[in-house]
Protein backbone atom coordinates (compact mmCIF):
# COMPACT_ATOMS: atom_id res chain seq x y z
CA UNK A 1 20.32 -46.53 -147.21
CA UNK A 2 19.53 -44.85 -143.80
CA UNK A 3 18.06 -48.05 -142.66
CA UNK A 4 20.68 -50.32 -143.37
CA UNK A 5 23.05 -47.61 -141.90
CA UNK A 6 21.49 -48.10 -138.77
CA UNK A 7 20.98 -51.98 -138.79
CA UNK A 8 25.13 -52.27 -139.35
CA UNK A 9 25.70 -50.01 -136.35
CA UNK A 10 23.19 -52.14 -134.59
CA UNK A 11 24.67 -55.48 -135.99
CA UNK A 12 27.76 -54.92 -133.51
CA UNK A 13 25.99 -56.16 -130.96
CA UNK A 14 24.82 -59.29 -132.95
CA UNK A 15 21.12 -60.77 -134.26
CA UNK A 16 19.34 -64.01 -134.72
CA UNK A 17 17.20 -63.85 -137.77
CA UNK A 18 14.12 -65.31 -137.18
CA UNK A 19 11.18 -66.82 -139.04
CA UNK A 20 10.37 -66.26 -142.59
CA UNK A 21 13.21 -63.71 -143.20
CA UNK A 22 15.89 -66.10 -142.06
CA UNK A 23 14.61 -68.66 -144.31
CA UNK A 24 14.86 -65.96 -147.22
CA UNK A 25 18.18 -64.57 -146.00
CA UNK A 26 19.98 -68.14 -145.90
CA UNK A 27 18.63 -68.85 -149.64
CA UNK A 28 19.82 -65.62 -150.84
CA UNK A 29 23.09 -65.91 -149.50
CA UNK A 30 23.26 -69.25 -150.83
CA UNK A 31 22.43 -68.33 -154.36
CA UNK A 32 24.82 -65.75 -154.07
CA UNK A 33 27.79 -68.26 -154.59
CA UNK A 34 26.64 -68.77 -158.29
CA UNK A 35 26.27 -65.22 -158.69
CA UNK A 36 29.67 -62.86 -159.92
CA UNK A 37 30.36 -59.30 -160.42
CA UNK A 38 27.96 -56.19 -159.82
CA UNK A 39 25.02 -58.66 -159.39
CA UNK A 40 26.87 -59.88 -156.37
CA UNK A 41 26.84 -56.79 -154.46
CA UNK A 42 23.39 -55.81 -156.06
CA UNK A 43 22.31 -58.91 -154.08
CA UNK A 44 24.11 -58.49 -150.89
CA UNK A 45 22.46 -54.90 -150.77
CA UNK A 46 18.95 -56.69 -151.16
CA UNK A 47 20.14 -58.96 -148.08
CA UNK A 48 21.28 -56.01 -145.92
CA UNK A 49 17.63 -53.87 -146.79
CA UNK A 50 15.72 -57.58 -145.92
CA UNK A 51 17.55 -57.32 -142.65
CA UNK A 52 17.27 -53.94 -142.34
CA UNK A 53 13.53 -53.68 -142.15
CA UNK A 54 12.26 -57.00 -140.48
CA UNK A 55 11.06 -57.13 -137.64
CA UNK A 56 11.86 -61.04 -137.16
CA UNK A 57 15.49 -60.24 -135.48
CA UNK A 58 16.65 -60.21 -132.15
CA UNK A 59 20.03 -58.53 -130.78
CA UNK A 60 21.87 -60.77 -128.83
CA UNK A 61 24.01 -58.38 -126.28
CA UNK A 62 22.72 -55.50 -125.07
CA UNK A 63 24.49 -51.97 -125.76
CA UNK A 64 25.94 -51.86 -122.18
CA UNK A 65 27.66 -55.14 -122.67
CA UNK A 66 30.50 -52.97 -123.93
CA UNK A 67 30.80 -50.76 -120.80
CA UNK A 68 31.07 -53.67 -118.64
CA UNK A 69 32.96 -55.40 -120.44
CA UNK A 70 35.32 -52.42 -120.33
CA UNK A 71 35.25 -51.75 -116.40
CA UNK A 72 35.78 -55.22 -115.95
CA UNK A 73 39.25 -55.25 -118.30
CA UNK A 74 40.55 -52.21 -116.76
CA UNK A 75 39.50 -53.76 -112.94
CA UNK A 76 41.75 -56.55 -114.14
CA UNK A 77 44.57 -54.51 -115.34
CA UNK A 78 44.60 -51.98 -112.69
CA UNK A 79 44.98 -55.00 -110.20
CA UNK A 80 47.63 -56.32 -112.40
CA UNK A 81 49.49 -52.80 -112.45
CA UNK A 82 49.74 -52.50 -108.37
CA UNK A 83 49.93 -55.81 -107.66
CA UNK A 84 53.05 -56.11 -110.33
């Protein structure tokens, strides 16, 4: 459970799933529509270990997006607050 853990604390910053495990991943989340109760979520824990240990993903943002991001909305407002 460690693993997946980390890969949703990861998953913040977004992946692509690539290859083979994408291919897997789409088809199991597919057949889950047909699938109801505690096998659902038996399923969706399969997904999330699949995920979890490939190494076929890529992040998409890097983790200092968020700190520039957040510089760059309080530049904004603190112009907005003395120019107000």
């Amino acid at each position: 459970m460690e693993t997946i853990a980390r890969f949703l604390e990861e998953s913040v910053m977004g992946f692509s799933i690539l290859g083979n495990t994408g291919q897997v991943v789409a088809k199991r989340m597919n057949n889950m529509l047909e699938i109801y109760g505690p096998s659902r979520i038996i399923e969706l824990l399969r997904i999330l270990n699949i995920l979890a240990e490939t190494n076929e993903k890529e992040k998409l943002a890097s983790p200092d997006i968020f700190k520039i991001l957040k510089l760059q909305v309080q530049s904004k407002l603190q112009k907005y607050v003395t120019t107000s």
